[in-house]
N, C-alpha and C. Protein backbone atom coordinates (compact mmCIF):
# COMPACT_ATOMS: atom_id res chain seq x y z
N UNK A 1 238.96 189.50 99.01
CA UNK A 1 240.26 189.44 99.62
C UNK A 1 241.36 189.85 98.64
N UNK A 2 241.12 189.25 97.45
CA UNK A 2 242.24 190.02 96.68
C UNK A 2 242.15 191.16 96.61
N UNK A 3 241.03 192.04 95.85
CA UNK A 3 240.98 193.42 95.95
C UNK A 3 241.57 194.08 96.95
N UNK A 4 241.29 193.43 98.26
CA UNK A 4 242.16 194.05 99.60
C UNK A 4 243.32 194.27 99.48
N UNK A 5 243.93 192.98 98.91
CA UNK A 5 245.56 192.77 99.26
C UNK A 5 246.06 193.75 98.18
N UNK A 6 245.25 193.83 96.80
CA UNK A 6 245.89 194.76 95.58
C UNK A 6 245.55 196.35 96.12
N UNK A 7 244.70 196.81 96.91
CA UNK A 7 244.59 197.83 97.23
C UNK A 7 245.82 198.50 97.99
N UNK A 8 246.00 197.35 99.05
CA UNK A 8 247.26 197.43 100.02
C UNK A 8 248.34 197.33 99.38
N UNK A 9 248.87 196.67 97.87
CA UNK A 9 250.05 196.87 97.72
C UNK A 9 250.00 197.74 96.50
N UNK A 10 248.97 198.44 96.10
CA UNK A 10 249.20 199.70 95.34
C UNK A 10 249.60 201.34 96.25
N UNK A 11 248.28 201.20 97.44
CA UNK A 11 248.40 202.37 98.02
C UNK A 11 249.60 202.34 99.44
N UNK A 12 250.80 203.06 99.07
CA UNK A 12 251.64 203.59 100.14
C UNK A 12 251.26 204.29 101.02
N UNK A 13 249.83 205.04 101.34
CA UNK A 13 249.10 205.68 102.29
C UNK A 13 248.84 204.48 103.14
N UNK A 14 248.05 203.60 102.05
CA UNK A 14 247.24 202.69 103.17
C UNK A 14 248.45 201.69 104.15
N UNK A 15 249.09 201.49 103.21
CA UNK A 15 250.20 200.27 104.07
C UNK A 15 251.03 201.27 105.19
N UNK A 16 250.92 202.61 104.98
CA UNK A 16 251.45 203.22 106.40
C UNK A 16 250.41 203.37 107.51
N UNK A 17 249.26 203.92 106.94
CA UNK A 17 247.75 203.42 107.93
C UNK A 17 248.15 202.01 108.82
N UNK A 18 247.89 201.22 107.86
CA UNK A 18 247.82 199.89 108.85
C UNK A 18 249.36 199.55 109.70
N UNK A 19 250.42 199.72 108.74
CA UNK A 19 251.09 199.44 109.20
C UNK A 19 252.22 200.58 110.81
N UNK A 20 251.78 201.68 110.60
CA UNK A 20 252.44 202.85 111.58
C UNK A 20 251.46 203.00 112.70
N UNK A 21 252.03 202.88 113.96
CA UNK A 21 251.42 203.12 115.25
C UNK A 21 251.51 204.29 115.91
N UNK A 22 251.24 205.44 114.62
CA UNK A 22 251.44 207.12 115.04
C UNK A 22 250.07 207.33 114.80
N UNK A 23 249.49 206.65 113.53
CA UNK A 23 247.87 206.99 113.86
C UNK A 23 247.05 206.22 115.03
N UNK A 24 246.16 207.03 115.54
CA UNK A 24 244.58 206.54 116.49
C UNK A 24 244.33 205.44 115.96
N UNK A 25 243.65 204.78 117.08
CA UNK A 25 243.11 203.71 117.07
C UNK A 25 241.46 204.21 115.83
N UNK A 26 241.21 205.46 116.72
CA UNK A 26 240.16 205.51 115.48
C UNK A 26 240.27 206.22 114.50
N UNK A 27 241.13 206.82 114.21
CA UNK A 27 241.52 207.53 112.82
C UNK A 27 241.66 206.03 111.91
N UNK A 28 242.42 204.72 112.15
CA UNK A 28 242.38 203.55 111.59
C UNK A 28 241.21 203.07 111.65
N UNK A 29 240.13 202.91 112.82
CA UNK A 29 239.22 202.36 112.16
C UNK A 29 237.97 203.09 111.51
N UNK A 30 238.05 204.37 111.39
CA UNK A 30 237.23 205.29 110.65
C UNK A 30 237.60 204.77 109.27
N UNK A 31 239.21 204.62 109.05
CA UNK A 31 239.94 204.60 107.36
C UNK A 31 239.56 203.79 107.33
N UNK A 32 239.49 202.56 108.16
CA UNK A 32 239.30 201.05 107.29
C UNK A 32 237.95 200.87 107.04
N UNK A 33 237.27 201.25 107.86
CA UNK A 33 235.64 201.51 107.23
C UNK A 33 235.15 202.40 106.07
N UNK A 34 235.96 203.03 106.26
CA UNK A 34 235.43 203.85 104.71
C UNK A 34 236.02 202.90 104.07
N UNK A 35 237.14 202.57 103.95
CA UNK A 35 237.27 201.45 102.68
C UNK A 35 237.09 200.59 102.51
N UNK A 36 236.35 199.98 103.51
CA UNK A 36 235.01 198.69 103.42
C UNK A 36 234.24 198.90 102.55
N UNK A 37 233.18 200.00 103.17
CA UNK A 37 232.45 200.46 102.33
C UNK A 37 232.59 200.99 100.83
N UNK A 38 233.73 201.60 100.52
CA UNK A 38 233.81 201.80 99.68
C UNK A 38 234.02 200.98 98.54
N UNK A 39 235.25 199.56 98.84
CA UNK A 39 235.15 198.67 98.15
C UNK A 39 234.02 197.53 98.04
N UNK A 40 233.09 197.78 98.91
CA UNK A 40 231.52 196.99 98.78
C UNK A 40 231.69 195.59 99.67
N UNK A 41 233.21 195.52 100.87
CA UNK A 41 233.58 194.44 101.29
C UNK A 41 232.56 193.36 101.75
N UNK A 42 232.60 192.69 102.04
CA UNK A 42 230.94 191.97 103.03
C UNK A 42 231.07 192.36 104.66
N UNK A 43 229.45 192.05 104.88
CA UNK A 43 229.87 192.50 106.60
C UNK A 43 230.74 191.71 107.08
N UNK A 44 230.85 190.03 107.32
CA UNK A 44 231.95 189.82 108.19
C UNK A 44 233.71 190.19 107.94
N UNK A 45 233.80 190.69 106.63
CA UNK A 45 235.14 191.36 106.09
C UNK A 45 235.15 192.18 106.93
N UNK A 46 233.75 193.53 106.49
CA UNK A 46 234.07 194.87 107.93
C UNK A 46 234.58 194.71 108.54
N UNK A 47 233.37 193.69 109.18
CA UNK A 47 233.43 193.73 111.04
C UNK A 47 234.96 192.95 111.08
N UNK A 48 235.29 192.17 110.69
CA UNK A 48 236.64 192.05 110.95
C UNK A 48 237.97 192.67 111.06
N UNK A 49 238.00 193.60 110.23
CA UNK A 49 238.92 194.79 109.80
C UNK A 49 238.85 195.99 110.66
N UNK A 50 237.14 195.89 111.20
CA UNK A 50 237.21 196.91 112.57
C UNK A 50 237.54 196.26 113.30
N UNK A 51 237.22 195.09 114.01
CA UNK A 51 237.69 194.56 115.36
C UNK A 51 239.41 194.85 115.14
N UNK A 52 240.11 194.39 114.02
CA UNK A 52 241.63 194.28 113.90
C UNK A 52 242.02 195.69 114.04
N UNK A 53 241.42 197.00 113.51
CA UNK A 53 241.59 198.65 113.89
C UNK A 53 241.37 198.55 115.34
N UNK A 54 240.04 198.17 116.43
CA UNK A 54 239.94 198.41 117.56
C UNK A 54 241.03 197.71 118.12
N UNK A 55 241.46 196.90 118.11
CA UNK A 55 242.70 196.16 118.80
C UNK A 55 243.83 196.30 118.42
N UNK A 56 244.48 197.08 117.56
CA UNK A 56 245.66 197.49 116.90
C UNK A 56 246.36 196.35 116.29
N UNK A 57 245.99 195.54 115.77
CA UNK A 57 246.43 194.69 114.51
C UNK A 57 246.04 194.49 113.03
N UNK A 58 245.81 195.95 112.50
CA UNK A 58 245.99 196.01 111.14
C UNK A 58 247.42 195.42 110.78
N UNK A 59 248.47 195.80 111.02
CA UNK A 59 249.91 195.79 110.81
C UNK A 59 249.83 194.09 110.35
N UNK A 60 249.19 193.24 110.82
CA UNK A 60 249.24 191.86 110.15
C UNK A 60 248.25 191.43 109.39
N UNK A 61 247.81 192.48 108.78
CA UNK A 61 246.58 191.82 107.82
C UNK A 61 247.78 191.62 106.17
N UNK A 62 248.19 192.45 105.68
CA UNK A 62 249.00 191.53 104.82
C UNK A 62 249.38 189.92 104.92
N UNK A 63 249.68 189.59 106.25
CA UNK A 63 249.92 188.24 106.00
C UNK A 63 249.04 187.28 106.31
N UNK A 64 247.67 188.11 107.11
CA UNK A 64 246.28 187.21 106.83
C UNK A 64 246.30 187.49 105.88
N UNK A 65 246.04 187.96 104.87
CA UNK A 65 245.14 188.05 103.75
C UNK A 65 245.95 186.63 102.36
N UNK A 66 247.61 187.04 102.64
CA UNK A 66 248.30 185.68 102.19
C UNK A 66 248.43 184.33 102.82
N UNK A 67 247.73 184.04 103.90
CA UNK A 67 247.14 183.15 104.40
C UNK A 67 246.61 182.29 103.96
N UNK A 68 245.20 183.73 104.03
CA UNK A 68 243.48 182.89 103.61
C UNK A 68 243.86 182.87 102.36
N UNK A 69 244.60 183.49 101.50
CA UNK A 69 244.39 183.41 99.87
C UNK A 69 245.26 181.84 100.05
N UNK A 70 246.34 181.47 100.61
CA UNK A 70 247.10 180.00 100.55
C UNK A 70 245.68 178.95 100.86
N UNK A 71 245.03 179.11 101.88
CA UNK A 71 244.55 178.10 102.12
C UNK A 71 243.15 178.16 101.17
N UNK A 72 242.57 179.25 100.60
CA UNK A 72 241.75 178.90 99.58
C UNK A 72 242.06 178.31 98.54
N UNK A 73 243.67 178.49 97.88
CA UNK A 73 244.15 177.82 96.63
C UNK A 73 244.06 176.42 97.23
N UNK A 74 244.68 175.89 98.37
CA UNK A 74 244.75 175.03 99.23
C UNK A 74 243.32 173.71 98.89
N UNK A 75 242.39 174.55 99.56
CA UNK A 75 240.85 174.07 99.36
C UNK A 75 240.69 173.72 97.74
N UNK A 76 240.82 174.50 97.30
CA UNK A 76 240.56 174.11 95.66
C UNK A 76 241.32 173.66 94.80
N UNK A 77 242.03 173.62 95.49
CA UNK A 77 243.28 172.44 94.37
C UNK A 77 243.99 173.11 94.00
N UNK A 78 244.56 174.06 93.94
CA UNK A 78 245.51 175.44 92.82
C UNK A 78 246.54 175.53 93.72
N UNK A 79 247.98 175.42 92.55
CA UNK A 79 248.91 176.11 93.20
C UNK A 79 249.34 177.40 92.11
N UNK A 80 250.13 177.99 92.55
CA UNK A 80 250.98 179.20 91.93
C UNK A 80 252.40 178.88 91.43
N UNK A 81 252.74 178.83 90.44
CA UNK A 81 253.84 178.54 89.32
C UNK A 81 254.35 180.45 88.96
N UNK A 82 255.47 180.78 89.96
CA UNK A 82 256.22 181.52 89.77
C UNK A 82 257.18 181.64 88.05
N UNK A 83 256.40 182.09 87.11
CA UNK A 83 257.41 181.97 86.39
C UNK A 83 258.64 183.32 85.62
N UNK A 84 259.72 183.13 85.79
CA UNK A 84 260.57 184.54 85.36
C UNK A 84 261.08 184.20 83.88
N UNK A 85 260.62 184.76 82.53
CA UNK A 85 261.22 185.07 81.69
C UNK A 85 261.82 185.74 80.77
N UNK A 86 262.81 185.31 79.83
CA UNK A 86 263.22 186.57 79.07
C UNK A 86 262.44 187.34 78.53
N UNK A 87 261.56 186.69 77.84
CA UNK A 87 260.34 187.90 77.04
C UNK A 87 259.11 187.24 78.00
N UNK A 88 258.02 188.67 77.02
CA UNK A 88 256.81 188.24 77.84
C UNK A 88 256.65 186.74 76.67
N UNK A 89 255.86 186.09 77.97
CA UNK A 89 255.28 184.79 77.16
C UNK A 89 253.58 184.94 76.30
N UNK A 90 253.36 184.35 75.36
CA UNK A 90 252.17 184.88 74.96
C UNK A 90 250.70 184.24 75.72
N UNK A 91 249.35 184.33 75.28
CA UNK A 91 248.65 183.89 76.03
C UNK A 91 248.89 182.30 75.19
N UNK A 92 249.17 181.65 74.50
CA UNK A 92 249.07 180.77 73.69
C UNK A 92 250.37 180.03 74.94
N UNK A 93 251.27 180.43 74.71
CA UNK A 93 252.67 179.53 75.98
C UNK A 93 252.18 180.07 76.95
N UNK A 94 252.08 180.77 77.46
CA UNK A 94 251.35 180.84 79.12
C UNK A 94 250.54 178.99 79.37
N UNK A 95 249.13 179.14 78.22
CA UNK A 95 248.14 178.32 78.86
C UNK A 95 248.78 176.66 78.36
N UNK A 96 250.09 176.78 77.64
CA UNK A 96 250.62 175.43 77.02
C UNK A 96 251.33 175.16 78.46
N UNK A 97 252.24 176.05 78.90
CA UNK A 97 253.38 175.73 80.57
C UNK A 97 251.87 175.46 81.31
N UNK A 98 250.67 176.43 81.52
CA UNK A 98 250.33 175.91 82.50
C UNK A 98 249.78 174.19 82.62
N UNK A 99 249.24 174.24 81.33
CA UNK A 99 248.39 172.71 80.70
C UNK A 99 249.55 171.40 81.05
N UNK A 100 251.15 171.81 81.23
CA UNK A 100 251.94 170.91 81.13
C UNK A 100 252.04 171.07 82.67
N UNK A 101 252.17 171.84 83.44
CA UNK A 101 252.63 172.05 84.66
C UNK A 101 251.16 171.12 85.41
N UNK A 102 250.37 171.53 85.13
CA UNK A 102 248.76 170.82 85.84
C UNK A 102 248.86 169.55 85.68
N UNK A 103 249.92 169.02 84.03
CA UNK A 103 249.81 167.39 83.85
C UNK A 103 250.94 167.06 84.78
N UNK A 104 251.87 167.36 85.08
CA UNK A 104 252.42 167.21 86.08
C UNK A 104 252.62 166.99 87.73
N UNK A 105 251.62 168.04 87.90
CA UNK A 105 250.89 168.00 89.32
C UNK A 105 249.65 167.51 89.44
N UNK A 106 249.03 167.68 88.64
CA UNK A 106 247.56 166.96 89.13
C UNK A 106 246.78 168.36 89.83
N UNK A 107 246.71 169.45 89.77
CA UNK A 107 246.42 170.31 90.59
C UNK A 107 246.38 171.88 89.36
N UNK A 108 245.39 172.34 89.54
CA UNK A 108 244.96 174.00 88.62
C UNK A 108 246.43 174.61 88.90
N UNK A 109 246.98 175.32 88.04
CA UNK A 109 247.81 176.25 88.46
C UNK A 109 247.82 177.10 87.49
N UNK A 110 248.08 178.41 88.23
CA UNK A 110 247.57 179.51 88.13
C UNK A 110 249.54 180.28 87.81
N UNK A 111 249.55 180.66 86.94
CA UNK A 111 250.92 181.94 86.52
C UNK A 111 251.22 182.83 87.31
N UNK A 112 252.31 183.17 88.08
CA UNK A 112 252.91 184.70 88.24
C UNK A 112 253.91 185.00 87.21
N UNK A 113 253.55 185.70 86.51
CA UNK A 113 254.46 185.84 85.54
C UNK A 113 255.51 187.15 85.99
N UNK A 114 256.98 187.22 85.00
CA UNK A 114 257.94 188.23 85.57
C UNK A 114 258.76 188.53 84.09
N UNK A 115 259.23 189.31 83.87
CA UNK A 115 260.23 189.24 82.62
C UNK A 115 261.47 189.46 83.07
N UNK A 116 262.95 188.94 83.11
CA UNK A 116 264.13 189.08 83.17
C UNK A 116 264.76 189.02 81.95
N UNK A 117 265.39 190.58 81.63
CA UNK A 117 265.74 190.11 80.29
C UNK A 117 267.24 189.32 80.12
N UNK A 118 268.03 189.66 81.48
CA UNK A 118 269.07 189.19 81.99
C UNK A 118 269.36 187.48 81.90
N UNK A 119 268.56 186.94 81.74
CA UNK A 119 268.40 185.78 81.03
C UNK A 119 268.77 185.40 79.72
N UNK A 120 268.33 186.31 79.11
CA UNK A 120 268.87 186.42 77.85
C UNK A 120 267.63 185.47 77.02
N UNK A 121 267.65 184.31 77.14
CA UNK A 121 267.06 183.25 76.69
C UNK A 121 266.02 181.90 78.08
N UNK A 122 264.80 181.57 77.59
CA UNK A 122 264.36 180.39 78.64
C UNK A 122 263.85 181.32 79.53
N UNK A 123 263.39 180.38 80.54
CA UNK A 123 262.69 180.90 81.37
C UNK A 123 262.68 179.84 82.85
N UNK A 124 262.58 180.31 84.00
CA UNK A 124 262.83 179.71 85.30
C UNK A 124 261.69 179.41 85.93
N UNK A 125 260.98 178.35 86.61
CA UNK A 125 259.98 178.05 86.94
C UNK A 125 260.10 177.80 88.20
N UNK A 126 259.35 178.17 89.36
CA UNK A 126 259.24 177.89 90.24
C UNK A 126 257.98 177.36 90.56
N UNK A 127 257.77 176.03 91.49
CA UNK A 127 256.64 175.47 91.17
C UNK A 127 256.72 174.84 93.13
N UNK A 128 256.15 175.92 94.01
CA UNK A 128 256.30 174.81 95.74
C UNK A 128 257.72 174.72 95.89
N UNK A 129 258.41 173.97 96.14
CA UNK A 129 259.93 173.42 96.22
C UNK A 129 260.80 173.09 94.99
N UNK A 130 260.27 172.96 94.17
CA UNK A 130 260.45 172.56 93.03
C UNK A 130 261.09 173.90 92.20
N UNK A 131 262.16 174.05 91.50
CA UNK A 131 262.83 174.98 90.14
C UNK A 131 263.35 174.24 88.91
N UNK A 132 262.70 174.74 88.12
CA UNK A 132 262.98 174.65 86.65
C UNK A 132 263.57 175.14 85.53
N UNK A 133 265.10 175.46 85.67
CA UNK A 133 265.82 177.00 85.19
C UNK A 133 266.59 176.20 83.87
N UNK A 134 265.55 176.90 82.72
CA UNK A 134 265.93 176.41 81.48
C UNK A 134 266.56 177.60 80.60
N UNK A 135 267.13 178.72 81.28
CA UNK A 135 267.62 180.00 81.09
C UNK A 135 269.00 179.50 80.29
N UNK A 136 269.52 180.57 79.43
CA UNK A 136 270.36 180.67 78.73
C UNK A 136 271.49 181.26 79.55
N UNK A 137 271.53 182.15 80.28
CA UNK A 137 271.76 182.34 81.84
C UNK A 137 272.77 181.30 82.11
N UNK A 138 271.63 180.87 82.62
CA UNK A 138 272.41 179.73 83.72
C UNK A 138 273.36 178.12 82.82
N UNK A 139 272.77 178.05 81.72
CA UNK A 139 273.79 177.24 81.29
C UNK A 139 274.99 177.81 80.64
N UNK A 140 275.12 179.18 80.02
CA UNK A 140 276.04 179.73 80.25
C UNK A 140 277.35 179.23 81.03
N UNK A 141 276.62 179.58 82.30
CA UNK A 141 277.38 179.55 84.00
C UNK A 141 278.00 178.32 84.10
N UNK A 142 276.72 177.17 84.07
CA UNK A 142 277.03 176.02 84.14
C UNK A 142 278.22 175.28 83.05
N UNK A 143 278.33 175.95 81.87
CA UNK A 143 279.60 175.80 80.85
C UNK A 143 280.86 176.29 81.03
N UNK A 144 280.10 177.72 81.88
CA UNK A 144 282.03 178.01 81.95
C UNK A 144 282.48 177.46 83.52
N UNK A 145 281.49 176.86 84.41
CA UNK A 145 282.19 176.42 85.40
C UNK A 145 282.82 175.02 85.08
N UNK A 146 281.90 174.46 84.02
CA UNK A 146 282.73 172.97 83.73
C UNK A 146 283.99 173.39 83.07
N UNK A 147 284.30 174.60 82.50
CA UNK A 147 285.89 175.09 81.66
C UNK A 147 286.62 175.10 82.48
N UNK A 148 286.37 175.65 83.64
CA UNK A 148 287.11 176.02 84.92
C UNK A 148 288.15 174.61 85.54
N UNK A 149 286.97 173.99 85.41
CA UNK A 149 287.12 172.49 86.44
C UNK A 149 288.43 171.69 85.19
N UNK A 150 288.21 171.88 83.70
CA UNK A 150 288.90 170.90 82.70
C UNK A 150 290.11 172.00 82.62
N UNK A 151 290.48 173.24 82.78
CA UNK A 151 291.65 173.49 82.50
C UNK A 151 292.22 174.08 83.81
């Protein structure tokens, strides 16, 4: 399933395939079978991806596929910790945020990492509902709005 979803958001062919209702019903499910096959998918993947070509709902397999990937992290305990920082982080602070973020939750979590250099400094965590914006950025902001308020 990942391979799928990274296939789909590398190739701009394919996301117009699935997603444009100017191609055939079987010109789509000819494409999506070759790229079953080609990526070595399993049969009930195929057969699924054809039934969704024969019935014209490729156009929502992006958000199955972020679905089943939610509810597998779901099943196994993992969440995803959005994190945006100024520099890249190394593998050494990557696995220290994640080791602290897991003692926190109780639950695997897994990095999206991002670089903003616009930050300047720190880095912003997004964790479910939860933000963690220890950016140089934003206290900045937060300093000159308290200047604002005292003069």
């Amino acid at each position: 399933m990942e391979a799928l979803g990274a296939a789909i958001d590398a190739s701009a062919d394919l996301r117009d395939l699935i997603g444009s209702p100017i191609y055939p019903r079987e010109a789509q499910e000819k494409a999506i079978g070759a790229l079953a096959a080609k990526m070595g998918l399993s049969a009930p993947v195929a057969n699924g991806l054809a039934l969704m070509a024969q019935k014209r709902r490729l156009f929502a397999l992006p958000q199955l596929l972020n679905a089943l990937a939610a509810q597998i992290a779901e099943e196994k305990g993992e969440v995803t910790a959005v994190v945006t920082a100024a520099t890249a982080l190394s593998k050494a602070q990557a696995d220290k945020l994640a080791a602290a973020l897991k003692a926190q939750t109780g639950k695997t979590v897994k990095l999206a990492m991002s670089v903003d250099e616009s930050l300047i400094g720190g880095m912003i965590v997004k964790l479910g509902s939860k933000m963690i914006d220890t950016s140089v950025k934003s206290k900045l902001a937060s300093l000159q709005n308290a200047m604002k308020e005292v003069g």
